[in-house]
ModelCIF file with pLDDT and N, C-alpha, C, O atoms, coordinates in Angstrom:
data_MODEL
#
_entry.id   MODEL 
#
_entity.id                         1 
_entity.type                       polymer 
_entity.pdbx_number_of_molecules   1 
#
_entity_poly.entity_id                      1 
_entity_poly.type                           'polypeptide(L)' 
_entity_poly.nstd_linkage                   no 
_entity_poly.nstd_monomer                   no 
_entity_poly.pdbx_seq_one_letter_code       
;(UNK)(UNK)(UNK)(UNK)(UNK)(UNK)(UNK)(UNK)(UNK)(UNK)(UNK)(UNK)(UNK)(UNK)(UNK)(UNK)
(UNK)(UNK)(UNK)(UNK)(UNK)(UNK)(UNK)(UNK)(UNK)(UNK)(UNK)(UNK)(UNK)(UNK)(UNK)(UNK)
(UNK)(UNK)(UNK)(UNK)(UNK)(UNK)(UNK)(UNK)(UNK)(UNK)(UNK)(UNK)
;
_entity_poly.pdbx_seq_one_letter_code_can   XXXXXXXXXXXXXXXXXXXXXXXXXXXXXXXXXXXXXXXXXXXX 
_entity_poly.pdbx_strand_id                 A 
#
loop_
_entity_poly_seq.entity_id 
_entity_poly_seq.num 
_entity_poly_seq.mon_id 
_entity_poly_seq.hetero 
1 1  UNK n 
1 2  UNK n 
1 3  UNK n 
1 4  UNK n 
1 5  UNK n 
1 6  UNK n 
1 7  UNK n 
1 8  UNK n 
1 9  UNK n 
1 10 UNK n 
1 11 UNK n 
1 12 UNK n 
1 13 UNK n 
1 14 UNK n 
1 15 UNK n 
1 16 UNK n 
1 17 UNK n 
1 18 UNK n 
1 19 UNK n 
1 20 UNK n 
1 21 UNK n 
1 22 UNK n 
1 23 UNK n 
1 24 UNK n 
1 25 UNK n 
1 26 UNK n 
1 27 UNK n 
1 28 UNK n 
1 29 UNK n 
1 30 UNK n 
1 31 UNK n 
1 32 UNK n 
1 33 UNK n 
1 34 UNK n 
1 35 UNK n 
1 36 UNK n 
1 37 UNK n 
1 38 UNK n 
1 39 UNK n 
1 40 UNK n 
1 41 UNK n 
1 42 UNK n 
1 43 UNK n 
1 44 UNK n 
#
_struct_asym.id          A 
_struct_asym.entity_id   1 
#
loop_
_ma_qa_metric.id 
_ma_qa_metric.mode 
_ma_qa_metric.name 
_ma_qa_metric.software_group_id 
_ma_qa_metric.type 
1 global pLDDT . pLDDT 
2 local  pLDDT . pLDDT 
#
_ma_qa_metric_global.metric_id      1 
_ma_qa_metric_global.metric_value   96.11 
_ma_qa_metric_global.model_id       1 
_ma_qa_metric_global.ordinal_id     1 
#
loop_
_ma_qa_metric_local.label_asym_id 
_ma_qa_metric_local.label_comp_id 
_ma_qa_metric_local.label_seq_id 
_ma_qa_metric_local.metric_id 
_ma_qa_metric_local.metric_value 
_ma_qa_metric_local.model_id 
_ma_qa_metric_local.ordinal_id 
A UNK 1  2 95.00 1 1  
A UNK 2  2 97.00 1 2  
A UNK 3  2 98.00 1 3  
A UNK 4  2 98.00 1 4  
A UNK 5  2 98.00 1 5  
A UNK 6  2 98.00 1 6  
A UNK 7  2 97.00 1 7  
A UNK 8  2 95.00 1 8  
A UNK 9  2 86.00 1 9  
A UNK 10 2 85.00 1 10 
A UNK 11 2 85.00 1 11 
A UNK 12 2 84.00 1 12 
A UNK 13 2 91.00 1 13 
A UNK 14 2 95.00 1 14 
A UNK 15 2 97.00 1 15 
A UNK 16 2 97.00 1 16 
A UNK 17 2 97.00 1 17 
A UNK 18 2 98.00 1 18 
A UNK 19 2 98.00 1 19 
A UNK 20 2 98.00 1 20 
A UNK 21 2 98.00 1 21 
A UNK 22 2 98.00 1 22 
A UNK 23 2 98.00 1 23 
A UNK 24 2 98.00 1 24 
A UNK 25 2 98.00 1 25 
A UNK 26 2 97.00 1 26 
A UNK 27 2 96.00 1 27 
A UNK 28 2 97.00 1 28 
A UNK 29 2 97.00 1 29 
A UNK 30 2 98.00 1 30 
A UNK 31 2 98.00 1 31 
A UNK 32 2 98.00 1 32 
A UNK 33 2 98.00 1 33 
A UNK 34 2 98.00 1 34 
A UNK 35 2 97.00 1 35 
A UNK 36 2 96.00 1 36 
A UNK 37 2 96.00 1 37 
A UNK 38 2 98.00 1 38 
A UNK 39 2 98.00 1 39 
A UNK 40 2 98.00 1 40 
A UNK 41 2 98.00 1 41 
A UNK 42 2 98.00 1 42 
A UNK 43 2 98.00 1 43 
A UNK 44 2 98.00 1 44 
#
loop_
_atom_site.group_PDB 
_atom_site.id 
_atom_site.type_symbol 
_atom_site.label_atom_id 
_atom_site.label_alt_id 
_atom_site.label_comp_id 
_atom_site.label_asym_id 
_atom_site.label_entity_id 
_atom_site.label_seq_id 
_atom_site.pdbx_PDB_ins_code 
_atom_site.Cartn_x 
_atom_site.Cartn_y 
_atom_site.Cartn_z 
_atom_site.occupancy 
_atom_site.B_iso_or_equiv 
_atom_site.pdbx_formal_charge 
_atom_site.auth_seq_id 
_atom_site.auth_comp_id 
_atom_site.auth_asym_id 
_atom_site.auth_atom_id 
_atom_site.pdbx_PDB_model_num 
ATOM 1   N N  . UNK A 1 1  ? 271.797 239.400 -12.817 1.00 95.00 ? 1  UNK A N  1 
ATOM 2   C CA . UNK A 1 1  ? 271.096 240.533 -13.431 1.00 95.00 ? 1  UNK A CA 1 
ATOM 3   C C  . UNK A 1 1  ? 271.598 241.836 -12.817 1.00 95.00 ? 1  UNK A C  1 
ATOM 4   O O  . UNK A 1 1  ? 272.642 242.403 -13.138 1.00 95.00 ? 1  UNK A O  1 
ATOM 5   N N  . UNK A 1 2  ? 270.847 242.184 -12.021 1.00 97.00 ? 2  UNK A N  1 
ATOM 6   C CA . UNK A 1 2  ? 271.608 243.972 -11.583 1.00 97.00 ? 2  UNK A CA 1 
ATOM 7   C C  . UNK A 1 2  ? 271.561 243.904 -10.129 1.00 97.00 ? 2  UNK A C  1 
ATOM 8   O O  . UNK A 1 2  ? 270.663 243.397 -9.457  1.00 97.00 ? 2  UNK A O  1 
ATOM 9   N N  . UNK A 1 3  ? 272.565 244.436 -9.739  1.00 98.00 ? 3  UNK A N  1 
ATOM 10  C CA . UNK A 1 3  ? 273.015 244.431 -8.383  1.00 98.00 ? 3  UNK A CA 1 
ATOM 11  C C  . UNK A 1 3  ? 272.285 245.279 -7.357  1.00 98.00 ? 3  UNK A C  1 
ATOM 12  O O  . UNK A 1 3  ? 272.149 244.949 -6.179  1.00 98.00 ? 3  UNK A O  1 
ATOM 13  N N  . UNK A 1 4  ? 271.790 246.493 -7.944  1.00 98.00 ? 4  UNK A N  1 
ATOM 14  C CA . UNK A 1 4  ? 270.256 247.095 -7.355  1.00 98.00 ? 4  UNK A CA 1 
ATOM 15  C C  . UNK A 1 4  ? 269.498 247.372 -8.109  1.00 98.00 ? 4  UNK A C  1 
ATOM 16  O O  . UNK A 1 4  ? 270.214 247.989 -8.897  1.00 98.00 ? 4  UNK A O  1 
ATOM 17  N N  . UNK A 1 5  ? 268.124 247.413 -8.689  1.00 98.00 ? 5  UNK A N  1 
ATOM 18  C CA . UNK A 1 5  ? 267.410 247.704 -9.272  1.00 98.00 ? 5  UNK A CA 1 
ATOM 19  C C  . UNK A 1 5  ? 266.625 248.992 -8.663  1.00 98.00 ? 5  UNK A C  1 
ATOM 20  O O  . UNK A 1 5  ? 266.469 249.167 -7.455  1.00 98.00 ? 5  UNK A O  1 
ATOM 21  N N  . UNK A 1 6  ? 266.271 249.650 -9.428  1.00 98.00 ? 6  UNK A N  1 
ATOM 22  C CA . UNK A 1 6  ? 265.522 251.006 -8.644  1.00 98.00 ? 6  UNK A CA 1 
ATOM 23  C C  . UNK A 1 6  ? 264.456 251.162 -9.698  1.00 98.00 ? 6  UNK A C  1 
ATOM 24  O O  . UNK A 1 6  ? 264.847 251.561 -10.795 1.00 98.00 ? 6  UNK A O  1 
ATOM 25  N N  . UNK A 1 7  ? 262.905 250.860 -9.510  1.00 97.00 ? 7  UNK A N  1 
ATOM 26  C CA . UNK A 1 7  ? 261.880 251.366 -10.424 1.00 97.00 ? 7  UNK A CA 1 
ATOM 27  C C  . UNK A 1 7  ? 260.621 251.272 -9.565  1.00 97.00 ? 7  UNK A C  1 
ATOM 28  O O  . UNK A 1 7  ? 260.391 251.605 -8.403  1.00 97.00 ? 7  UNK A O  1 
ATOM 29  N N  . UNK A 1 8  ? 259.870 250.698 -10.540 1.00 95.00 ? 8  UNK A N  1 
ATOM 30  C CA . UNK A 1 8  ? 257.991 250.779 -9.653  1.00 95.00 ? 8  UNK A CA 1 
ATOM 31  C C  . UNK A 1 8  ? 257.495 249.283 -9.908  1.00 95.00 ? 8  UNK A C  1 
ATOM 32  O O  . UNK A 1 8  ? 257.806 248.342 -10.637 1.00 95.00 ? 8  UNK A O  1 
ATOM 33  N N  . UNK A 1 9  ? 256.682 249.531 -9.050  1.00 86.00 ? 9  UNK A N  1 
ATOM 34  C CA . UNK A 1 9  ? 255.672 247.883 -9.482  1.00 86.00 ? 9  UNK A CA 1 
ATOM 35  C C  . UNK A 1 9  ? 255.144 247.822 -10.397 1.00 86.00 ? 9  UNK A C  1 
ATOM 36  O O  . UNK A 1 9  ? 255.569 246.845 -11.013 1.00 86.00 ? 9  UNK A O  1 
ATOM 37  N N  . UNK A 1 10 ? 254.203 248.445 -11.061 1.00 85.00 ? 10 UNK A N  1 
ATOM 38  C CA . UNK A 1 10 ? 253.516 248.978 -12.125 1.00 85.00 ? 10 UNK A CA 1 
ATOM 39  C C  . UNK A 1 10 ? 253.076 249.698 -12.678 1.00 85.00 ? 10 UNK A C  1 
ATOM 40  O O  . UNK A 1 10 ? 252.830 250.625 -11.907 1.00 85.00 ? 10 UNK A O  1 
ATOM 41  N N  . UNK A 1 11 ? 252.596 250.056 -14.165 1.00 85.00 ? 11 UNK A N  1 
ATOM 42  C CA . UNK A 1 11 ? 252.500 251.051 -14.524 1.00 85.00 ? 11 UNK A CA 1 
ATOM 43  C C  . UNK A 1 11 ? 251.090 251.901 -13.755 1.00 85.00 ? 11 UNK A C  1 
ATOM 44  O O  . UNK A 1 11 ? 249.927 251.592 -13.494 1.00 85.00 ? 11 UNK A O  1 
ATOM 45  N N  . UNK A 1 12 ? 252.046 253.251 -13.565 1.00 84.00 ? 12 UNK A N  1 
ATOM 46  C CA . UNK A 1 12 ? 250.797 253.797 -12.853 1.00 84.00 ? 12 UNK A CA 1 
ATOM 47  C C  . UNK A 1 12 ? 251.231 253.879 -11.500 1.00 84.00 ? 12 UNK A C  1 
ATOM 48  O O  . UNK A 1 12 ? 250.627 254.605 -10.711 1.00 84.00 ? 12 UNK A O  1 
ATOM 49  N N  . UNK A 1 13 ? 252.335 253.125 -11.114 1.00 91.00 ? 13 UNK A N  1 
ATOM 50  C CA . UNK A 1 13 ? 252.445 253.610 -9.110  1.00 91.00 ? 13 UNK A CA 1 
ATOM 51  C C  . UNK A 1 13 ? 253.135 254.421 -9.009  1.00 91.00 ? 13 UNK A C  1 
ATOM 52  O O  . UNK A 1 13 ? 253.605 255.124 -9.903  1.00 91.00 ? 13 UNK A O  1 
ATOM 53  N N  . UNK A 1 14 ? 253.313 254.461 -7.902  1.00 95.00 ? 14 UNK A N  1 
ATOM 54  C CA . UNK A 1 14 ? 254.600 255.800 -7.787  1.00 95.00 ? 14 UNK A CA 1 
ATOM 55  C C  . UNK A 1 14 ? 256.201 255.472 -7.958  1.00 95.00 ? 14 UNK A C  1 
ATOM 56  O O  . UNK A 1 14 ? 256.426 254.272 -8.113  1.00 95.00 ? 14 UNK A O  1 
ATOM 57  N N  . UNK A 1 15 ? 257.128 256.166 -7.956  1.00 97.00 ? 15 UNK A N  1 
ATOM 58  C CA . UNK A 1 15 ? 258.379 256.245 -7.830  1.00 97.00 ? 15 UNK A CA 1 
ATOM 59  C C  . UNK A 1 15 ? 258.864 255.628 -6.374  1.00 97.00 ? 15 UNK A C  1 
ATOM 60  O O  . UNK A 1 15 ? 258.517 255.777 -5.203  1.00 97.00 ? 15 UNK A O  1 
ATOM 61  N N  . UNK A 1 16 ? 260.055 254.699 -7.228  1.00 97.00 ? 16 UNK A N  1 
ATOM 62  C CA . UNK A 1 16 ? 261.016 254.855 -5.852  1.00 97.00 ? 16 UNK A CA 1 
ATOM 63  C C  . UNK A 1 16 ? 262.306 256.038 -5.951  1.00 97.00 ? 16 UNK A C  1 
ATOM 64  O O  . UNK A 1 16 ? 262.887 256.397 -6.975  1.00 97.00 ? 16 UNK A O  1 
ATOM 65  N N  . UNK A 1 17 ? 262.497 256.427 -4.774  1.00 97.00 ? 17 UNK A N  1 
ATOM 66  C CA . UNK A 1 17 ? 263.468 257.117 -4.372  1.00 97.00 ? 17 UNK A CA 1 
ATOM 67  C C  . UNK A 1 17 ? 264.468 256.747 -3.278  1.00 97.00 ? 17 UNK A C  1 
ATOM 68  O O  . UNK A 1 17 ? 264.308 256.602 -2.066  1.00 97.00 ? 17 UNK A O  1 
ATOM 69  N N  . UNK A 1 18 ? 265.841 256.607 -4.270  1.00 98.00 ? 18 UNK A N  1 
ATOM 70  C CA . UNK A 1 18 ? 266.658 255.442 -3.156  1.00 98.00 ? 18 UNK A CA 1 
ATOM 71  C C  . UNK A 1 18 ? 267.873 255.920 -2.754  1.00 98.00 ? 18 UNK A C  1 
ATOM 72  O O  . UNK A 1 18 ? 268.572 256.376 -3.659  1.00 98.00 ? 18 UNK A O  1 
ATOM 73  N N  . UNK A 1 19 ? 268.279 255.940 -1.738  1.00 98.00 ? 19 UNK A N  1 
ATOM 74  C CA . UNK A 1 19 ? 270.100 256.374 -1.554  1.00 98.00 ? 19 UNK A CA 1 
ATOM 75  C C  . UNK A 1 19 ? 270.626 255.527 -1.225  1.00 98.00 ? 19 UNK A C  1 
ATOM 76  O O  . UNK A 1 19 ? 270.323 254.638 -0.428  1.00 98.00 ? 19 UNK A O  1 
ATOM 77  N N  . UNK A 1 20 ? 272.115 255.841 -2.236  1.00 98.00 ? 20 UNK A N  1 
ATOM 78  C CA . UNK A 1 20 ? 273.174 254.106 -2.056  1.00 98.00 ? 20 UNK A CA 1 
ATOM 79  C C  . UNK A 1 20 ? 274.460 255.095 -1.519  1.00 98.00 ? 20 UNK A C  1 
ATOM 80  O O  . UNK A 1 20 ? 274.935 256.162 -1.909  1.00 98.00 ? 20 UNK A O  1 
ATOM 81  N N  . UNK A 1 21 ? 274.670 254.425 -0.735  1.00 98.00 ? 21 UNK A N  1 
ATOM 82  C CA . UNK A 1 21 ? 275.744 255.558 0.050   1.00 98.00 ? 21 UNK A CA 1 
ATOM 83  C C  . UNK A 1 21 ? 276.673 253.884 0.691   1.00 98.00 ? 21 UNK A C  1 
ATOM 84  O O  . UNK A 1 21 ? 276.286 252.945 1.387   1.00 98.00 ? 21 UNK A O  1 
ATOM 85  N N  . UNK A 1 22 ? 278.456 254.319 -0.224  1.00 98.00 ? 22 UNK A N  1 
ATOM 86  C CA . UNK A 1 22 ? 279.015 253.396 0.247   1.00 98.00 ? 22 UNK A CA 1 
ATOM 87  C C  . UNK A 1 22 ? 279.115 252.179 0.136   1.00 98.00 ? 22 UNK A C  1 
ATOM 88  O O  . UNK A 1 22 ? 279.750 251.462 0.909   1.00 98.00 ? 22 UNK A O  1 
ATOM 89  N N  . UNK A 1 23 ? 278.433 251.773 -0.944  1.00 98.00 ? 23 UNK A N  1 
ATOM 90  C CA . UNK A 1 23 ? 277.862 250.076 -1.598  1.00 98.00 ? 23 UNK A CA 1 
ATOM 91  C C  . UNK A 1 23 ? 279.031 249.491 -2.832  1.00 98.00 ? 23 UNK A C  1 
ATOM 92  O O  . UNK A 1 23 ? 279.212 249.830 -4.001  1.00 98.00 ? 23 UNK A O  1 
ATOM 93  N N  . UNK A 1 24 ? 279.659 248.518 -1.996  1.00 98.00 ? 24 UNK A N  1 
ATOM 94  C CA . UNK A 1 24 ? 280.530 247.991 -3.568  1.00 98.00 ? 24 UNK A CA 1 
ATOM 95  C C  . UNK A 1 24 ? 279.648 246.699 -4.049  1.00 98.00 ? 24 UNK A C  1 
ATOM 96  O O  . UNK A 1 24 ? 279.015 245.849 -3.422  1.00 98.00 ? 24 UNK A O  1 
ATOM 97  N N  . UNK A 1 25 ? 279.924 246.961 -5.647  1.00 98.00 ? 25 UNK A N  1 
ATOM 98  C CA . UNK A 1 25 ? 279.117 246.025 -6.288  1.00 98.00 ? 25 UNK A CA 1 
ATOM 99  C C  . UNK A 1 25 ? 279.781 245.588 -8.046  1.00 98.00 ? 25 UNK A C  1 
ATOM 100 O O  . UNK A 1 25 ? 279.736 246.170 -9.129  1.00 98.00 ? 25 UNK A O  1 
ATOM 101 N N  . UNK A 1 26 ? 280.334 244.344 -7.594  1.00 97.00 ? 26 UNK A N  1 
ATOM 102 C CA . UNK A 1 26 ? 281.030 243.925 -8.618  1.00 97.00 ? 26 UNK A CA 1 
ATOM 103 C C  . UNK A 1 26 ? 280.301 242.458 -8.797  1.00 97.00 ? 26 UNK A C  1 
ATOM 104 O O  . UNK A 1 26 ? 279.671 241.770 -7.993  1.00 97.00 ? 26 UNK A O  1 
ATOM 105 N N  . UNK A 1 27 ? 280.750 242.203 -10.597 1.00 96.00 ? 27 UNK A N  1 
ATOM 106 C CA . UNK A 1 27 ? 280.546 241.150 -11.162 1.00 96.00 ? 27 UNK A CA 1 
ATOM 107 C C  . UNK A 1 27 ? 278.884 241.379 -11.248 1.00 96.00 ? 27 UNK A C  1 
ATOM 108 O O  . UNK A 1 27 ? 278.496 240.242 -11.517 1.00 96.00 ? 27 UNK A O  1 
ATOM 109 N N  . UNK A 1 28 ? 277.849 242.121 -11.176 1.00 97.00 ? 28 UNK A N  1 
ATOM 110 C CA . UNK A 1 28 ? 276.799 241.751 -11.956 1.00 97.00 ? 28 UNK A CA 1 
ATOM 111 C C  . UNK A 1 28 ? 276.690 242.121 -13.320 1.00 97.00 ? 28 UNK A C  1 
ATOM 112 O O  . UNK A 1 28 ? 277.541 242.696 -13.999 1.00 97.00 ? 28 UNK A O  1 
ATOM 113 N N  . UNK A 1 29 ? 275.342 241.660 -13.721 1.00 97.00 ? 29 UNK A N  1 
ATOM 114 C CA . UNK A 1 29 ? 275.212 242.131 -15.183 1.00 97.00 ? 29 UNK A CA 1 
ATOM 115 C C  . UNK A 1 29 ? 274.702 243.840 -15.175 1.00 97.00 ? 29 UNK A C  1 
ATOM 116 O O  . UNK A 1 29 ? 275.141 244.451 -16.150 1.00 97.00 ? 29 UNK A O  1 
ATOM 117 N N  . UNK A 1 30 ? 274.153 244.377 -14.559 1.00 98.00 ? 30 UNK A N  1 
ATOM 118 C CA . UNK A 1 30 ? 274.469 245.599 -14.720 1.00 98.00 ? 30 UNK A CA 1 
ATOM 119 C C  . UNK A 1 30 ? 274.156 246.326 -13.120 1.00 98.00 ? 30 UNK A C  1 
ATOM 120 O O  . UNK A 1 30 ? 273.091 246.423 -12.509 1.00 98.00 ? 30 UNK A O  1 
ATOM 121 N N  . UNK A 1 31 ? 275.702 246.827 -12.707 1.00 98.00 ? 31 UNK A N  1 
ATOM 122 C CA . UNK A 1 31 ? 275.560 247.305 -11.409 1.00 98.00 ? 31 UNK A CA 1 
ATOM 123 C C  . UNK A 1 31 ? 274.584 247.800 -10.267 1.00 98.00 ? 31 UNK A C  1 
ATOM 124 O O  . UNK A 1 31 ? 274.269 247.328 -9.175  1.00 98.00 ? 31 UNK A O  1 
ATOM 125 N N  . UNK A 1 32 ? 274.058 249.517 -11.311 1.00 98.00 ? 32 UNK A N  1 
ATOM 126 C CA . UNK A 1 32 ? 272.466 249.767 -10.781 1.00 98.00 ? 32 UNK A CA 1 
ATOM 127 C C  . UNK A 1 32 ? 271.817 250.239 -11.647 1.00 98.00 ? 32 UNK A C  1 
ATOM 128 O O  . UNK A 1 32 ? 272.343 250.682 -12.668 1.00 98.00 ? 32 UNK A O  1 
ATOM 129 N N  . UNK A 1 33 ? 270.359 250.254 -11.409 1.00 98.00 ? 33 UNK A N  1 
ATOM 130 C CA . UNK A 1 33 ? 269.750 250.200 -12.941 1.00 98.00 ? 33 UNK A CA 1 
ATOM 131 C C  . UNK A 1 33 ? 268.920 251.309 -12.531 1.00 98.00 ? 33 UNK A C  1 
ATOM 132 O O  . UNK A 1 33 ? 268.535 251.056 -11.390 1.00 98.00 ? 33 UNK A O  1 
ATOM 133 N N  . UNK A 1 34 ? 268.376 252.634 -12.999 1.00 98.00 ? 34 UNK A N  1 
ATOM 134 C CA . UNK A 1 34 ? 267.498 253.053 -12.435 1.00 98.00 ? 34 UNK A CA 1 
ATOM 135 C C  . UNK A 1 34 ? 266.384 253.092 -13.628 1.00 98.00 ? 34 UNK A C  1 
ATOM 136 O O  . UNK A 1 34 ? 266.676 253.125 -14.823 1.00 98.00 ? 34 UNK A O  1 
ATOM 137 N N  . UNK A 1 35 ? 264.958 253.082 -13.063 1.00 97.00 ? 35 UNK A N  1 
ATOM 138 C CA . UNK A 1 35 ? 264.083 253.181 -14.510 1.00 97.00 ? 35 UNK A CA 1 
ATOM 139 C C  . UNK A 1 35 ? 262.901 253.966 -14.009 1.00 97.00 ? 35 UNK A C  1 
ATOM 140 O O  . UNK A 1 35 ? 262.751 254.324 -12.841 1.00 97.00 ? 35 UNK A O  1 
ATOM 141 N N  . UNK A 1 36 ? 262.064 254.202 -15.022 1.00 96.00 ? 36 UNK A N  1 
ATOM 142 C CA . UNK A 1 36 ? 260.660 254.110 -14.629 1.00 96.00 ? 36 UNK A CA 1 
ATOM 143 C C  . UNK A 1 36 ? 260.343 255.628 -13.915 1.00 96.00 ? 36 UNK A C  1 
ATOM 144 O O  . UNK A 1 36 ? 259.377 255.940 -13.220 1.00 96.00 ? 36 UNK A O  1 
ATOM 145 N N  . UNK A 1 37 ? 261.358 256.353 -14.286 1.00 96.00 ? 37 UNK A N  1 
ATOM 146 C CA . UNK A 1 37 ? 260.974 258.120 -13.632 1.00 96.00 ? 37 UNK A CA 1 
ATOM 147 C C  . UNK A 1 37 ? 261.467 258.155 -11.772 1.00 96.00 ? 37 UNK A C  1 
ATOM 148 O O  . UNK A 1 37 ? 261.166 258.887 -10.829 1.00 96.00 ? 37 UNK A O  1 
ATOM 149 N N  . UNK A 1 38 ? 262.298 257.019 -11.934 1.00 98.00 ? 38 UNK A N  1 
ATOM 150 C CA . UNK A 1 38 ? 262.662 256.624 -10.176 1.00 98.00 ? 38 UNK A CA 1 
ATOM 151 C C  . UNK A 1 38 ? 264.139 257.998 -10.288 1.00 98.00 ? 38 UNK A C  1 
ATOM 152 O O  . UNK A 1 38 ? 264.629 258.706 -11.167 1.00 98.00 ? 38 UNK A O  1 
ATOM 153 N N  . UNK A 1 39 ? 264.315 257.785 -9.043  1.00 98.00 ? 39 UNK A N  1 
ATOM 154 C CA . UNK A 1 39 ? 265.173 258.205 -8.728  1.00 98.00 ? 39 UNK A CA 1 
ATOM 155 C C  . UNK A 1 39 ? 266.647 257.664 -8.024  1.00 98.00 ? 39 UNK A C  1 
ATOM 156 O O  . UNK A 1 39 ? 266.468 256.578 -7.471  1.00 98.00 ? 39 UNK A O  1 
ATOM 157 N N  . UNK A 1 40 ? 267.673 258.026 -7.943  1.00 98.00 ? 40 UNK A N  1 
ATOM 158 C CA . UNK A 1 40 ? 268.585 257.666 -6.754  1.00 98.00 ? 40 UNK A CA 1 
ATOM 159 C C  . UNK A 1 40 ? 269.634 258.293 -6.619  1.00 98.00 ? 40 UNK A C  1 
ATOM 160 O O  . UNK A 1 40 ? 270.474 258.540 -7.484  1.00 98.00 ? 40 UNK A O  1 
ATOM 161 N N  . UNK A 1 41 ? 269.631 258.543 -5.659  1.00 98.00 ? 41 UNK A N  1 
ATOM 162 C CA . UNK A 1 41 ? 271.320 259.169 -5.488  1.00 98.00 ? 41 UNK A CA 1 
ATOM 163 C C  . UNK A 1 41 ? 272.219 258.484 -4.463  1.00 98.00 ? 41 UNK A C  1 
ATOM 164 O O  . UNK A 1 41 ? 272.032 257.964 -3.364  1.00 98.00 ? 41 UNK A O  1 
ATOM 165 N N  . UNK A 1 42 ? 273.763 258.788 -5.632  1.00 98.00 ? 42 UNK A N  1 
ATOM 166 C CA . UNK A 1 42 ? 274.474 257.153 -5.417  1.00 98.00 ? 42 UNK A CA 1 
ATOM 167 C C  . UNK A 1 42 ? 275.979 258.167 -5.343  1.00 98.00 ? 42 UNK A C  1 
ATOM 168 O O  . UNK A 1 42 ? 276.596 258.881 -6.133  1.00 98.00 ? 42 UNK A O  1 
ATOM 169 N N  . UNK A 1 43 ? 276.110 257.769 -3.996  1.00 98.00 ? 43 UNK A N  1 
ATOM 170 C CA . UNK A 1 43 ? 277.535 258.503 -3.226  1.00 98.00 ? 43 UNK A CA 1 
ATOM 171 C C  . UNK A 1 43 ? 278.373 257.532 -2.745  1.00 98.00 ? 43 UNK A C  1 
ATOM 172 O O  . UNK A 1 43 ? 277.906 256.535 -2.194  1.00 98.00 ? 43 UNK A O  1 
ATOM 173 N N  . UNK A 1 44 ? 279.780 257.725 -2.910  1.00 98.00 ? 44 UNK A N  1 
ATOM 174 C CA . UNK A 1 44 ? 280.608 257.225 -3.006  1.00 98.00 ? 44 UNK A CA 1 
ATOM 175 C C  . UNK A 1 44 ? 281.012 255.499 -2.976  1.00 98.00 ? 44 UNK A C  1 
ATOM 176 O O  . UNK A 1 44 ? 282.178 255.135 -3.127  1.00 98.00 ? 44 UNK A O  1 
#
């Protein structure tokens, strides 16, 4: 499935906010996923 996922537990919690700094990520079904009003910031 996805190699990081970034969202919430349920409707109604808060946001995650995530930093990917430096992460190789091959062969999933979709690399990183962000949803749900989350955030991430994704460097190099």
């Amino acid at each position: 499935d996805k190699g990081f996922s970034i969202g919430i537990g349920a409707a109604g919690s808060q946001i995650s906010e995530v930093e990917l700094t430096g992460n190789i990520i091959s062969g999933c079904y979709t690399g990183i996923a962000i949803k749900d009003d989350s955030y991430a910031e994704i460097t190099g």
